[in-house]
Protein backbone atom coordinates (compact mmCIF):
# COMPACT_ATOMS: atom_id res chain seq x y z
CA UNK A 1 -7.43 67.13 -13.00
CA UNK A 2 -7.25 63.62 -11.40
CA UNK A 3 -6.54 63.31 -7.99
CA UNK A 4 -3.46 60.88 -8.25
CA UNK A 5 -1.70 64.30 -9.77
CA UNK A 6 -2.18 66.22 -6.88
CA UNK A 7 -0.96 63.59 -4.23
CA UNK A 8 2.16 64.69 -2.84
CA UNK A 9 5.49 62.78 -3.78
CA UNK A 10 9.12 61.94 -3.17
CA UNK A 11 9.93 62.15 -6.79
CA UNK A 12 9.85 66.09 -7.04
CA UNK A 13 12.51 66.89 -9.51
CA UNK A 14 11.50 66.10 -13.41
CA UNK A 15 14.48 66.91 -14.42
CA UNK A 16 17.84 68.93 -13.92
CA UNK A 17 19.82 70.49 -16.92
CA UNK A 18 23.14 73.35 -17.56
CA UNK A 19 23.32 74.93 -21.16
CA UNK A 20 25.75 77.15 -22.16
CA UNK A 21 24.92 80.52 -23.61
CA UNK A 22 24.18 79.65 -26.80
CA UNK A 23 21.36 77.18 -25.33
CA UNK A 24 23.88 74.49 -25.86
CA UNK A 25 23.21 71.22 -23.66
CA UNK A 26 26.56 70.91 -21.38
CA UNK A 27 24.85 68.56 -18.62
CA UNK A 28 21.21 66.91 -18.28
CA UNK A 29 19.32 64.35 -16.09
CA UNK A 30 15.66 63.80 -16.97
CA UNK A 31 14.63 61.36 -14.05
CA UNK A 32 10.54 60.90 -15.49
CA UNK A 33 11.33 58.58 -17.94
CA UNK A 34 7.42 59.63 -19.79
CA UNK A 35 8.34 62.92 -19.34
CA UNK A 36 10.70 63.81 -22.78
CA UNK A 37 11.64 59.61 -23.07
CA UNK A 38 13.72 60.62 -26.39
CA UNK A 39 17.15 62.41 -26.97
CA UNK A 40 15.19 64.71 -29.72
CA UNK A 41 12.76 65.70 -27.09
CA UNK A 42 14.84 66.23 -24.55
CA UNK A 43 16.87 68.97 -26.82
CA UNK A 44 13.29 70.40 -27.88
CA UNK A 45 12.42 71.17 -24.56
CA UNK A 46 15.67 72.23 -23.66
CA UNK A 47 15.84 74.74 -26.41
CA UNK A 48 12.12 75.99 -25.92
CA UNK A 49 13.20 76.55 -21.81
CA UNK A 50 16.53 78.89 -23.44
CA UNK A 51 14.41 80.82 -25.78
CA UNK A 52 12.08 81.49 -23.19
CA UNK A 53 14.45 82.08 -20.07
CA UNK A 54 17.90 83.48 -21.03
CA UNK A 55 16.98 87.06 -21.57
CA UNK A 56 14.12 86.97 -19.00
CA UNK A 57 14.67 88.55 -15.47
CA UNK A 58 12.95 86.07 -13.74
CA UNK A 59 13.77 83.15 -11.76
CA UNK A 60 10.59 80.90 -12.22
CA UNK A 61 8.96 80.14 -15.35
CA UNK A 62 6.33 77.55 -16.81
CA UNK A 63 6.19 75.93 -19.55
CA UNK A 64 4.61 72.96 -21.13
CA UNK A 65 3.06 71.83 -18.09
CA UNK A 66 6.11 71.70 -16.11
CA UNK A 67 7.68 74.27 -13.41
CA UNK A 68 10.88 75.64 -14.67
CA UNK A 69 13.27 77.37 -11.78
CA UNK A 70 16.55 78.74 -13.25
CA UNK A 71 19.99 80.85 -13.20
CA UNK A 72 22.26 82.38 -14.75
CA UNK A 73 25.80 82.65 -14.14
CA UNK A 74 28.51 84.43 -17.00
CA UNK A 75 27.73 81.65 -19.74
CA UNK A 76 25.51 78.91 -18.16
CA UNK A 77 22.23 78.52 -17.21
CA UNK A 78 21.11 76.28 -14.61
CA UNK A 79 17.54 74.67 -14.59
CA UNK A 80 15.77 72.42 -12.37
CA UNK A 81 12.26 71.33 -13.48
CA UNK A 82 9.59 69.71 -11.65
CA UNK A 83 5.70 69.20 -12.42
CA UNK A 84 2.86 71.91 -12.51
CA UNK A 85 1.70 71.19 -8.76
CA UNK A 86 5.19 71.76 -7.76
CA UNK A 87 6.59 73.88 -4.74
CA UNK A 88 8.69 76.25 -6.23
CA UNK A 89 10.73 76.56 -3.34
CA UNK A 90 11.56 73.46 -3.11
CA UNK A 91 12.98 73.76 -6.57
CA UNK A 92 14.45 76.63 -5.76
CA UNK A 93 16.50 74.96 -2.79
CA UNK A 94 17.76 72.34 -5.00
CA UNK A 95 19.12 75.23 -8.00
CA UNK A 96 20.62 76.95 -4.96
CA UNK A 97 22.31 74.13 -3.95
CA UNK A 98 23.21 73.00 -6.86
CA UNK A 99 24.78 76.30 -7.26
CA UNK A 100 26.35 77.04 -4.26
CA UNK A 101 27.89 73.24 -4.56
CA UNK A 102 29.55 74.18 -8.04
CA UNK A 103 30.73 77.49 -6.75
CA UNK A 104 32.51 75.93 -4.51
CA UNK A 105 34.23 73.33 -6.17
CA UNK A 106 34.76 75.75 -9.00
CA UNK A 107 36.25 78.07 -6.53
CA UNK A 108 33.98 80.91 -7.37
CA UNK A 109 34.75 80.51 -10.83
CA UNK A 110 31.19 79.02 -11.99
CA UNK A 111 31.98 79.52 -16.12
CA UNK A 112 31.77 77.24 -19.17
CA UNK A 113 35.93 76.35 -19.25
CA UNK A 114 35.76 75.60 -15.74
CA UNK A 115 32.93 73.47 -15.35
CA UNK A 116 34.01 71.21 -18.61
CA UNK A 117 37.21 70.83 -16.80
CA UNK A 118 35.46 69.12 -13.69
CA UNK A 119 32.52 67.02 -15.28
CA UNK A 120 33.42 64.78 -12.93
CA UNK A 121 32.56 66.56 -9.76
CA UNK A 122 29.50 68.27 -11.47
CA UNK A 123 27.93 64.91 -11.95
CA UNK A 124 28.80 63.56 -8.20
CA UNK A 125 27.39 66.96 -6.57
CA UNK A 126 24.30 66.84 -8.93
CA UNK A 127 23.84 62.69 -7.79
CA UNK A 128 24.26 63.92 -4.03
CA UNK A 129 21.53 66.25 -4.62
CA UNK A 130 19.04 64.47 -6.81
CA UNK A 131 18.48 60.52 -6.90
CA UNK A 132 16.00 59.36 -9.61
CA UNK A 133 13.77 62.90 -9.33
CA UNK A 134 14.23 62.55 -4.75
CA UNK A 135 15.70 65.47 -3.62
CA UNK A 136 18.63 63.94 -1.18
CA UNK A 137 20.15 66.99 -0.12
CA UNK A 138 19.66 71.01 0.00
CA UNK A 139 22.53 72.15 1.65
CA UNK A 140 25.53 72.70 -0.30
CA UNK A 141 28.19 71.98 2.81
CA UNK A 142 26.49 68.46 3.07
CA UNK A 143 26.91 67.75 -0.73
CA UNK A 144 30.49 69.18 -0.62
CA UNK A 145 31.35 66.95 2.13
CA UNK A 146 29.99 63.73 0.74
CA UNK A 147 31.75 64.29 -1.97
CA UNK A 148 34.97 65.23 -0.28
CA UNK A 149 35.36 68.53 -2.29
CA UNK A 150 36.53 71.46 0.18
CA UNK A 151 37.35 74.97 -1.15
CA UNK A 152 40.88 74.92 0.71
CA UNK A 153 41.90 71.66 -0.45
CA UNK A 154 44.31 70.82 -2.75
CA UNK A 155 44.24 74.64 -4.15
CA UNK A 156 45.24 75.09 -7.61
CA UNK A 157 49.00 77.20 -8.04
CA UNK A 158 51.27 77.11 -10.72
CA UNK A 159 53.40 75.54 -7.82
CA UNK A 160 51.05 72.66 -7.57
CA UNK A 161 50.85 72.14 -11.58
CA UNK A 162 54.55 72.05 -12.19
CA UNK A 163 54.98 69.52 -9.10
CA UNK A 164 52.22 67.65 -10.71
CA UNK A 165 53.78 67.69 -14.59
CA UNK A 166 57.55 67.09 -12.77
CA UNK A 167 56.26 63.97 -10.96
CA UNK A 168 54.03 62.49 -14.01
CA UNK A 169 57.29 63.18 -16.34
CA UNK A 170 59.96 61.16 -13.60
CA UNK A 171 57.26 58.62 -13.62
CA UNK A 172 57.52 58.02 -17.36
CA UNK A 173 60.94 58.00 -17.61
CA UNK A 174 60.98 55.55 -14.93
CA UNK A 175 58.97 53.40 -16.92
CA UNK A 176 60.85 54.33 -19.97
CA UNK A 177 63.80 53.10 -18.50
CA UNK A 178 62.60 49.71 -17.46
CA UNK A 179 60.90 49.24 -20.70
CA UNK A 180 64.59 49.79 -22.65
CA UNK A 181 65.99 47.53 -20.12
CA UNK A 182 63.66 44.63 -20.52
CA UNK A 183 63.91 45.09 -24.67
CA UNK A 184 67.85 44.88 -24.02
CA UNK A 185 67.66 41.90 -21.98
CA UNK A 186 65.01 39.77 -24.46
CA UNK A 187 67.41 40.98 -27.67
CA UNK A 188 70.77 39.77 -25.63
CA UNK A 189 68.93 36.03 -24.73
């Protein structure tokens, strides 16, 4: 081994990926651009990392060279990866994170439906964390502020919905309205 591999670095994170049960790809960030540089590869490794993990008991593997920390929750798996010479518990503190962060935007509810249904906050928490392979940030209260996510805001009711559908619906027939009106108006001219 060459000593430039052993010198410690920023960049600790190879890359960060959620599949569903099936071994599915639902979310991935590979931030060493030599590491898997094609879409095929990417998927390859992905799939060899879910044949090898998801019925394993474990919570570190390796594989290919690279240091694979993971979890499981209902119907995902969550994986950070990061090189051979890698602390594992520094990989470990960015899963956890990672975790905790989507549990709590999730409201506890870390499953397949739910996290398609807020892509959007999976990708800010996981860019809060992890910034071109630099782990930014371990704790998950940090990440949750920064991206102003908070557990006991704006919870989710059937109260809430029905407010929400009742105000989108007066808003189109608003604009409904004014759209008839202006057609009137240009035919009468």
């Amino acid at each position: 081994m060459d000593s430039a591999s052993l010198e410690p670095s920023l960049y600790t994170v190879k890359a960060i990926f959620i599949l569903d049960n099936d071994g599915n790809r639902l979310l991935s960030k590979y931030y060493d651009p030599e590491l898997y540089p094609s879409m095929k590869e990417q998927k390859n490794f992905e799939r060899n990392v879910f044949n090898k993990t998801h019925k394993a008991d474990n919570e570190i593997a390796f594989l290919e060279g690279m240091t694979i920390v993971y979890k499981g929750s209902i119907d995902l798996f969550f994986y950070v990866v990061g090189s051979a010479q890698e602390n594992e518990l520094m990989l470990m503190s960015v899963l956890n994170c990672l975790f905790d962060s989507l549990s709590q935007i999730l409201r506890k509810n870390v499953e397949q439906r739910c996290l398609l249904d807020n892509m959007e906050g999976v990708f800010l928490v996981v860019d809060e964390i992890i910034d071109g392979g630099v782990i930014l940030e371990s704790d998950p209260q940090q990440v949750l502020q920064k991206v102003s996510y908070r557990a006991d805001e704006n919870p989710l009711s059937e109260q809430s919905v029905a407010q929400h559908i009742t105000e989108k619906l007066a808003l189109t027939s608003n604009v409904l309205q004014s759209a008839k009106e202006q057609i009137k108006w240009s035919i009468l001219k």
